[in-house]
Protein backbone atom coordinates (compact mmCIF):
# COMPACT_ATOMS: atom_id res chain seq x y z
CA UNK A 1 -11.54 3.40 -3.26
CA UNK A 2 -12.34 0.11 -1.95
CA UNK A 3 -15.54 -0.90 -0.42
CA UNK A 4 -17.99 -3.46 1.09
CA UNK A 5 -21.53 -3.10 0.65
CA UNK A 6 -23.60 -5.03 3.33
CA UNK A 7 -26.85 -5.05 1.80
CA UNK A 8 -30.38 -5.49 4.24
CA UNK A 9 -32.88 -7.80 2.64
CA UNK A 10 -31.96 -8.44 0.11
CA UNK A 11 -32.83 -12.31 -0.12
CA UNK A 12 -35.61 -12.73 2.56
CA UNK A 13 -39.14 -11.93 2.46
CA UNK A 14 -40.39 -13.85 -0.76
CA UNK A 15 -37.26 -11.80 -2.76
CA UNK A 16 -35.01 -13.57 -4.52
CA UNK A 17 -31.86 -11.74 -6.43
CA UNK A 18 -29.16 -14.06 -7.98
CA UNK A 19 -25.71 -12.50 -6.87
CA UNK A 20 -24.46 -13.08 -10.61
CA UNK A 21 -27.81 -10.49 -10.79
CA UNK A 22 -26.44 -8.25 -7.86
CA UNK A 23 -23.50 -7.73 -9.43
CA UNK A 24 -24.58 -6.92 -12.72
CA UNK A 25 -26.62 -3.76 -10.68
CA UNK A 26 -23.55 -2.69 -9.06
CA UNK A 27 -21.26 -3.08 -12.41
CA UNK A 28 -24.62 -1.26 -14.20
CA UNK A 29 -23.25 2.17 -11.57
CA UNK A 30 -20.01 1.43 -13.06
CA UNK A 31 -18.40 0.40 -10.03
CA UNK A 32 -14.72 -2.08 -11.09
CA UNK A 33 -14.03 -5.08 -9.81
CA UNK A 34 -17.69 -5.98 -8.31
CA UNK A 35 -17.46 -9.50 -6.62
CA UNK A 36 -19.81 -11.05 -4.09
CA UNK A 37 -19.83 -13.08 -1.22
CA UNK A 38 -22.65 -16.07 -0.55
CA UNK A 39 -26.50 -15.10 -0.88
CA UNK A 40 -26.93 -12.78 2.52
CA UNK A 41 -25.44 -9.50 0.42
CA UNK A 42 -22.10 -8.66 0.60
CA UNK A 43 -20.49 -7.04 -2.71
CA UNK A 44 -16.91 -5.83 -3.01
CA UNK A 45 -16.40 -3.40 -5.41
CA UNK A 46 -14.29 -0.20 -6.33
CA UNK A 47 -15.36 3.38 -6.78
CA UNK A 48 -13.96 6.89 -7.33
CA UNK A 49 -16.63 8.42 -5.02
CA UNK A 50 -15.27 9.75 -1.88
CA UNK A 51 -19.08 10.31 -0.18
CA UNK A 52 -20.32 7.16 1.29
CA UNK A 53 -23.42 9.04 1.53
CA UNK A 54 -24.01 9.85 -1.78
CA UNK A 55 -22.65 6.25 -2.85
CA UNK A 56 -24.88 4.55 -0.50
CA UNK A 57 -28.25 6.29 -1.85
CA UNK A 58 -26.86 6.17 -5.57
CA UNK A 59 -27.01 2.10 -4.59
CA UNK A 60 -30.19 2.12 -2.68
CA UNK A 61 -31.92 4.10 -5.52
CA UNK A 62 -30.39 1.66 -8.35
CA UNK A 63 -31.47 -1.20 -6.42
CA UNK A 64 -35.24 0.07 -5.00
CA UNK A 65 -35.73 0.74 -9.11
CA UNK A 66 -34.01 -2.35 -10.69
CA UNK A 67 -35.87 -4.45 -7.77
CA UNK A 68 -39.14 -3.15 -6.72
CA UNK A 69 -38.29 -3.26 -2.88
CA UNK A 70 -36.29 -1.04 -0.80
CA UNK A 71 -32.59 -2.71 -0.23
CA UNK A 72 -30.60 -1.02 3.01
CA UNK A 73 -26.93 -0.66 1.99
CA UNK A 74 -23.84 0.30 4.17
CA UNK A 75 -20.80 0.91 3.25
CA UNK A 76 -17.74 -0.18 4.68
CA UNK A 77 -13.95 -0.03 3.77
CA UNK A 78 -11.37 -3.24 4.12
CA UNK A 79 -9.80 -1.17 7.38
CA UNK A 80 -12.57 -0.38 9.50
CA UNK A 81 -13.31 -4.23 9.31
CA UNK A 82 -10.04 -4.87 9.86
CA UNK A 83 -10.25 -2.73 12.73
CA UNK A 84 -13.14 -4.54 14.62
CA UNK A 85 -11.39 -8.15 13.77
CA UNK A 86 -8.21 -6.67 15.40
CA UNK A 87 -10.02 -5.79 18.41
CA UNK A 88 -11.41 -9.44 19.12
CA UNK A 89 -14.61 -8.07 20.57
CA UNK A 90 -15.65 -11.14 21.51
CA UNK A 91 -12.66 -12.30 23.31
CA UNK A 92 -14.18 -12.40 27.27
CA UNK A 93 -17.67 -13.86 25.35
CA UNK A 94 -18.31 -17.77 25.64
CA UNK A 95 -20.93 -18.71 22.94
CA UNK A 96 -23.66 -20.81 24.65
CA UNK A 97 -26.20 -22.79 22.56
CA UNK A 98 -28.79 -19.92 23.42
CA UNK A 99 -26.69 -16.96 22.35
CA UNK A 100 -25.11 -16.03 18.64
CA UNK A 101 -22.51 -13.11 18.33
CA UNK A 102 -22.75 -10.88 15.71
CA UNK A 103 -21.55 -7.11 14.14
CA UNK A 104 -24.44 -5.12 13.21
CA UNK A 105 -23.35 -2.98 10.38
CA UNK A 106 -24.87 0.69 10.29
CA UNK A 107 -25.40 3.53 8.21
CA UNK A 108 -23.80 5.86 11.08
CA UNK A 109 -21.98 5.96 14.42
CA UNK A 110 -23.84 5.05 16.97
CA UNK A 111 -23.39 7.47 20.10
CA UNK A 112 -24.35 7.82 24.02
CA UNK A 113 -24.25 4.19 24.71
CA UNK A 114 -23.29 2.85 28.22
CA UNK A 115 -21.59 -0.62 27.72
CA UNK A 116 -23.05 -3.04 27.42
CA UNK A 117 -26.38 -2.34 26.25
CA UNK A 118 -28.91 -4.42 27.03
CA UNK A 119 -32.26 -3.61 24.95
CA UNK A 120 -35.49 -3.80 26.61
CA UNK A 121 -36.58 -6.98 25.83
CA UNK A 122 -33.04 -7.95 26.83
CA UNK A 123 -32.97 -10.23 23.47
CA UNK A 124 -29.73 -7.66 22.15
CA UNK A 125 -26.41 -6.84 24.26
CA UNK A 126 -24.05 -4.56 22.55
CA UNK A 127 -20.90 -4.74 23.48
CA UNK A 128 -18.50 -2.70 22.04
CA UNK A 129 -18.68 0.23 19.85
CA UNK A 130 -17.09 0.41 16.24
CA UNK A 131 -17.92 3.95 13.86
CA UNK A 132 -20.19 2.18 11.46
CA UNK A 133 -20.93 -0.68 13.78
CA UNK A 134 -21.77 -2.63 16.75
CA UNK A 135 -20.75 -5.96 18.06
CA UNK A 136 -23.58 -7.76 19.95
CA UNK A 137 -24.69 -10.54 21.56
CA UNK A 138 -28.21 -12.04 20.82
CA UNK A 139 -29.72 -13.57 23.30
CA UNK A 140 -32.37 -16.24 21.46
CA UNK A 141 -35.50 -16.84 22.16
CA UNK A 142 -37.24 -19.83 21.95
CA UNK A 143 -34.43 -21.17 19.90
CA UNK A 144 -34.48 -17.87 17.51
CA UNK A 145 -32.75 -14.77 17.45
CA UNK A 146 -35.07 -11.57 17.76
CA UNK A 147 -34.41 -8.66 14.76
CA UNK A 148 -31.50 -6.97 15.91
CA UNK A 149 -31.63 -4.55 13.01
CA UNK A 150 -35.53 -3.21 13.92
CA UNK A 151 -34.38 -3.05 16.98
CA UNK A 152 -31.17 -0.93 17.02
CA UNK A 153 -32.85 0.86 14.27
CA UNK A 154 -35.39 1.54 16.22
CA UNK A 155 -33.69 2.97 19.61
CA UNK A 156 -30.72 4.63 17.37
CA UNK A 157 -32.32 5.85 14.53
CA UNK A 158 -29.86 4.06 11.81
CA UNK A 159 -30.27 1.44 8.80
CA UNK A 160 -28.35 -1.45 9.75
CA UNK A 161 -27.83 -5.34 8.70
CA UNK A 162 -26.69 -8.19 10.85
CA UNK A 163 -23.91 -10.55 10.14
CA UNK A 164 -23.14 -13.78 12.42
CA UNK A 165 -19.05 -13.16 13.83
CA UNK A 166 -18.01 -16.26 12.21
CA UNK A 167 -19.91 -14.88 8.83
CA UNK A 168 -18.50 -11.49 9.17
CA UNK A 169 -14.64 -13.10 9.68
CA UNK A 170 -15.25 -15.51 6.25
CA UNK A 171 -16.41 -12.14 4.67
CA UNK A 172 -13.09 -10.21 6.05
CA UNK A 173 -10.94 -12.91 4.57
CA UNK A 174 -12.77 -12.88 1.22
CA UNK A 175 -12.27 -8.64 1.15
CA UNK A 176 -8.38 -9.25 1.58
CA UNK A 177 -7.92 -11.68 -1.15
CA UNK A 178 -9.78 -9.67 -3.75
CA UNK A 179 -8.17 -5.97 -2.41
């Protein structure tokens, strides 16, 4: 099976992890064909195991104990990404110099939204509803974008990460041309 990890944190916060590094953990699992894509944590790889579940904790754990710090990591396959590009979620959106779309990637479906969702310091409007993620709208503030991952995490109870659109699209393109 073919699969994207979108790894939290893994370069922010004073940590530092080559991805010539980051792939050496993931070949370490024995996952084939491990590639990566620029510095924010995206590795493609291939694995046998059917349990995303299990896979992303077998990651986490491999990563928290080759590391020293805790890495969030959700998995993804080529079609469900495929699937959210297809939609053009962000068709009816004009970007404006204060707002930055983006897909929040997370460990589970998020449920029981009304769209859009507008989070309570209004800094975060979801949009539409993929299983495994959410496309958004930050609002910025003071020129910067609040954490859209503590705060989903927070309301939905899920591990998520944060790629720009534009990011998400180059990492799309790269996932075709190596699957």
């Amino acid at each position: 099976m073919y699969y994207i990890a979108f790894l939290r944190a893994i370069n922010v916060g004073g940590h530092t992890v080559t991805m010539e590094t980051l792939r050496g953990l993931f070949s370490d699992l024995g996952f084939e064909n491990v590639r990566s894509y620029i510095q924010t944590g995206n590795v493609f790889f291939e694995s046998p195991e059917l349990d995303r579940e299990k896979l992303s904790k077998k990651i986490q754990d491999h990563l928290r104990n080759n590391l020293g710090y805790e890495v969030g990591t959700i998995i993804s396959t080529l079609p469900e990404l495929e699937e959210i590009l297809q939609a053009d979620p962000f068709a009816s959106k004009t970007l404006q110099d204060d707002t930055r779309h983006c897909v929040i990637c997370t460990s589970s479906e998020v449920t029981g939204l009304t769209l859009p969702y507008l989070t309570k310091k209004q800094d975060v409007e979801v949009i539409c509803v993929f299983p495994g993620a959410l496309c958004a709208v930050l609002h910025l503030k003071d020129g910067k974008p609040g954490n859209s991952n503590t705060v989903i995490e927070k309301e939905f109870g899920v591990t998520c990460t944060t790629r720009f659109y534009h990011t998400f699209i180059k990492i799309v393109e790269a996932a075709r041309q190596i699957s």
